[in-house]
Protein backbone atom coordinates (compact mmCIF):
# COMPACT_ATOMS: atom_id res chain seq x y z
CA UNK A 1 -0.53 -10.34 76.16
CA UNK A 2 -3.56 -11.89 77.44
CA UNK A 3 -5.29 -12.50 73.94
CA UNK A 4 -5.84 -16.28 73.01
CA UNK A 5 -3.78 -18.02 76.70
CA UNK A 6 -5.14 -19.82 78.74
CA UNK A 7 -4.96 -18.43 82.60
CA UNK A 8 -5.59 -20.07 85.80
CA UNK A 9 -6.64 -18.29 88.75
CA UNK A 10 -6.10 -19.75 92.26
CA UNK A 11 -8.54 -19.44 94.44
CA UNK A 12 -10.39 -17.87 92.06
CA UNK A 13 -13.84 -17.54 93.68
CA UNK A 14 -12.56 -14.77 95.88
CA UNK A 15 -12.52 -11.12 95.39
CA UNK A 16 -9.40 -10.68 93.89
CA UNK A 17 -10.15 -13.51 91.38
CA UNK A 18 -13.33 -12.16 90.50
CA UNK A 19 -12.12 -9.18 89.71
CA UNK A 20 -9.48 -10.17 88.12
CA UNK A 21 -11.15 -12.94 86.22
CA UNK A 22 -13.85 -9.78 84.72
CA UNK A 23 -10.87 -7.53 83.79
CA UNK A 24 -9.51 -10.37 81.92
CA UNK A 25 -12.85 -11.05 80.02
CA UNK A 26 -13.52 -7.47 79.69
CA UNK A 27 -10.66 -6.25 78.02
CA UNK A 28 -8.74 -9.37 76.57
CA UNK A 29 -9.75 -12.63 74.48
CA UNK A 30 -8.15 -15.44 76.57
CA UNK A 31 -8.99 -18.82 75.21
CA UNK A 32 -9.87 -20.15 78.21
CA UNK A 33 -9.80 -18.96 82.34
CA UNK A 34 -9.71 -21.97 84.45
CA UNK A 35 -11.18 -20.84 87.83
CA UNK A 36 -9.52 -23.30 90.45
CA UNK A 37 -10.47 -23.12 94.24
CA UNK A 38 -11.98 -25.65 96.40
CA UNK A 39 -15.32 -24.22 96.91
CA UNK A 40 -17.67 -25.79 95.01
CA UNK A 41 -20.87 -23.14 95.82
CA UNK A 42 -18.99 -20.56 95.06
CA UNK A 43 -18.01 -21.72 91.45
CA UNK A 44 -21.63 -22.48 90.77
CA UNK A 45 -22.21 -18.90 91.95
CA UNK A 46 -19.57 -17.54 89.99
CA UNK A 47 -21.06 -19.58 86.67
CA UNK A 48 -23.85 -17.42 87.28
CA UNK A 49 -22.09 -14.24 87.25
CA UNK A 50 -20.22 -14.92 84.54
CA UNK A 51 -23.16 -16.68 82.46
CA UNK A 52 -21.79 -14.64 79.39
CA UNK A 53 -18.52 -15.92 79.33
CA UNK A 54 -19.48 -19.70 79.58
CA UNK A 55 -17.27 -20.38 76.50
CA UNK A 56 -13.85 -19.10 78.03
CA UNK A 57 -14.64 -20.46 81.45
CA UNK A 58 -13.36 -23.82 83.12
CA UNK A 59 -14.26 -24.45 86.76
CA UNK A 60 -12.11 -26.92 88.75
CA UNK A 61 -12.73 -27.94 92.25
CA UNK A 62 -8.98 -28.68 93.98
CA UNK A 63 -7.00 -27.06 96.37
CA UNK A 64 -3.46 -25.61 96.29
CA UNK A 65 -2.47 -28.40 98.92
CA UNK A 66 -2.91 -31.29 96.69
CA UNK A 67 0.03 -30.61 94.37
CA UNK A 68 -1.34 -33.98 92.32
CA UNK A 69 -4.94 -32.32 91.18
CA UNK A 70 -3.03 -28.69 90.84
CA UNK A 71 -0.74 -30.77 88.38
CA UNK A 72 -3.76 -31.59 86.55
CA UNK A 73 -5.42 -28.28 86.13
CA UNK A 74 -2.21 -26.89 84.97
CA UNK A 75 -1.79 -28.93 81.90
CA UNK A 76 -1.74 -26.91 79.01
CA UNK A 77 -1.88 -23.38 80.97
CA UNK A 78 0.20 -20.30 79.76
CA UNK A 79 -0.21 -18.40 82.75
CA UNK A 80 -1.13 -19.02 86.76
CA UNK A 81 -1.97 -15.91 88.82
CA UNK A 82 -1.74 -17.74 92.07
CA UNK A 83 -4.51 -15.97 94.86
CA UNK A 84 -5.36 -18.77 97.02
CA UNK A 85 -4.56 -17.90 100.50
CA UNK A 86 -5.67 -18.16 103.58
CA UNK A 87 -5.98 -14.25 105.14
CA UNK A 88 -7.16 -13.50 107.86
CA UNK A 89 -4.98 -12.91 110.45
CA UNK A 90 -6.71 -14.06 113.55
CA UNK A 91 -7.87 -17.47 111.60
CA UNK A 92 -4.17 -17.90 110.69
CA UNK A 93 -3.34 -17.49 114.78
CA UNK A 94 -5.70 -19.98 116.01
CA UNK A 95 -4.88 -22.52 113.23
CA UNK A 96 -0.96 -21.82 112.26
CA UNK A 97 -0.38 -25.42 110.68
CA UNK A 98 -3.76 -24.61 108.57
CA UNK A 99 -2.05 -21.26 107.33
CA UNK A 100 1.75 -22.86 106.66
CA UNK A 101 -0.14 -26.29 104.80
CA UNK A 102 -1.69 -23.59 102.32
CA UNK A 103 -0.15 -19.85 102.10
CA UNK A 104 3.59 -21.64 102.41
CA UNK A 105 3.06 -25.10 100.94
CA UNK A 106 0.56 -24.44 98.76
CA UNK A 107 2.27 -21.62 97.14
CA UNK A 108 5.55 -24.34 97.05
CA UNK A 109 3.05 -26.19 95.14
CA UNK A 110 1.87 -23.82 92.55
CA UNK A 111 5.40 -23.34 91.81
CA UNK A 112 6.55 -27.15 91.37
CA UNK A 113 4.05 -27.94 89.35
CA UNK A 114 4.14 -24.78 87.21
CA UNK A 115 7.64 -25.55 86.58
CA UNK A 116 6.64 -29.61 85.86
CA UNK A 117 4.02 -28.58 83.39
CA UNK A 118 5.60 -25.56 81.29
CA UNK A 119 3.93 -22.74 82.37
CA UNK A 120 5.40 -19.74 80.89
CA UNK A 121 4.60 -17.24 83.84
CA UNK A 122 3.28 -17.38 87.59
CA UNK A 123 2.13 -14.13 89.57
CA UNK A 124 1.80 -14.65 93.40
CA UNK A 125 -0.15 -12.00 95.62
């Protein structure tokens, strides 16, 4: 199913992307993983990691709130597996506009422009 799509990952530098992102390489031949999140260290980290892989991996720096860059990195993707999010509870508390802009917005987001740019599937955490 996986074999020869290309697949972006929101907030892919986390642990669920990760993971995900080295079950994907490990037992399926996408054509290319795009790796989208908005940290920046973390991708060059995760270039590291995934040194081997260099071929089928595309880091983008954006965040789910900017539905103009998402739009961008979605261009030509097959499937989204949408894991940006903010999650911690108490963080969410203290900063309740921070957690709406991105878990609710965001997640509006990923689907508009999915649906703009013909992707053929999105899976949401």
């Amino acid at each position: 199913m996986l074999n020869n799509k290309v697949i972006l990952i929101t907030g892919g530098t986390g642990s669920f992307g990760k993971a995900f992102t080295k079950y994907v390489l490990t037992h399926y031949t996408p054509k290319k993983i795009i790796i989208y999140s908005r940290d920046e260290f973390k991708q060059f980290l995760m270039q590291g990691e995934f040194r081997e892989y260099a071929d089928r991996l595309r880091f983008f720096i954006g965040d789910v709130r900017d539905r103009d860059r998402l739009r961008r990195a979605l261009e030509g993707v097959d499937y989204v597996v949408h894991a940006a999010a903010l999650k911690q509870v108490p963080a969410c508390e203290y900063n309740p506009d921070e957690a709406i802009k991105t878990n609710i917005h965001g997640a509006q987001n990923v689907i508009n422009a999915s649906l703009d740019t013909g992707v053929k599937k999105v899976v949401a955490l």
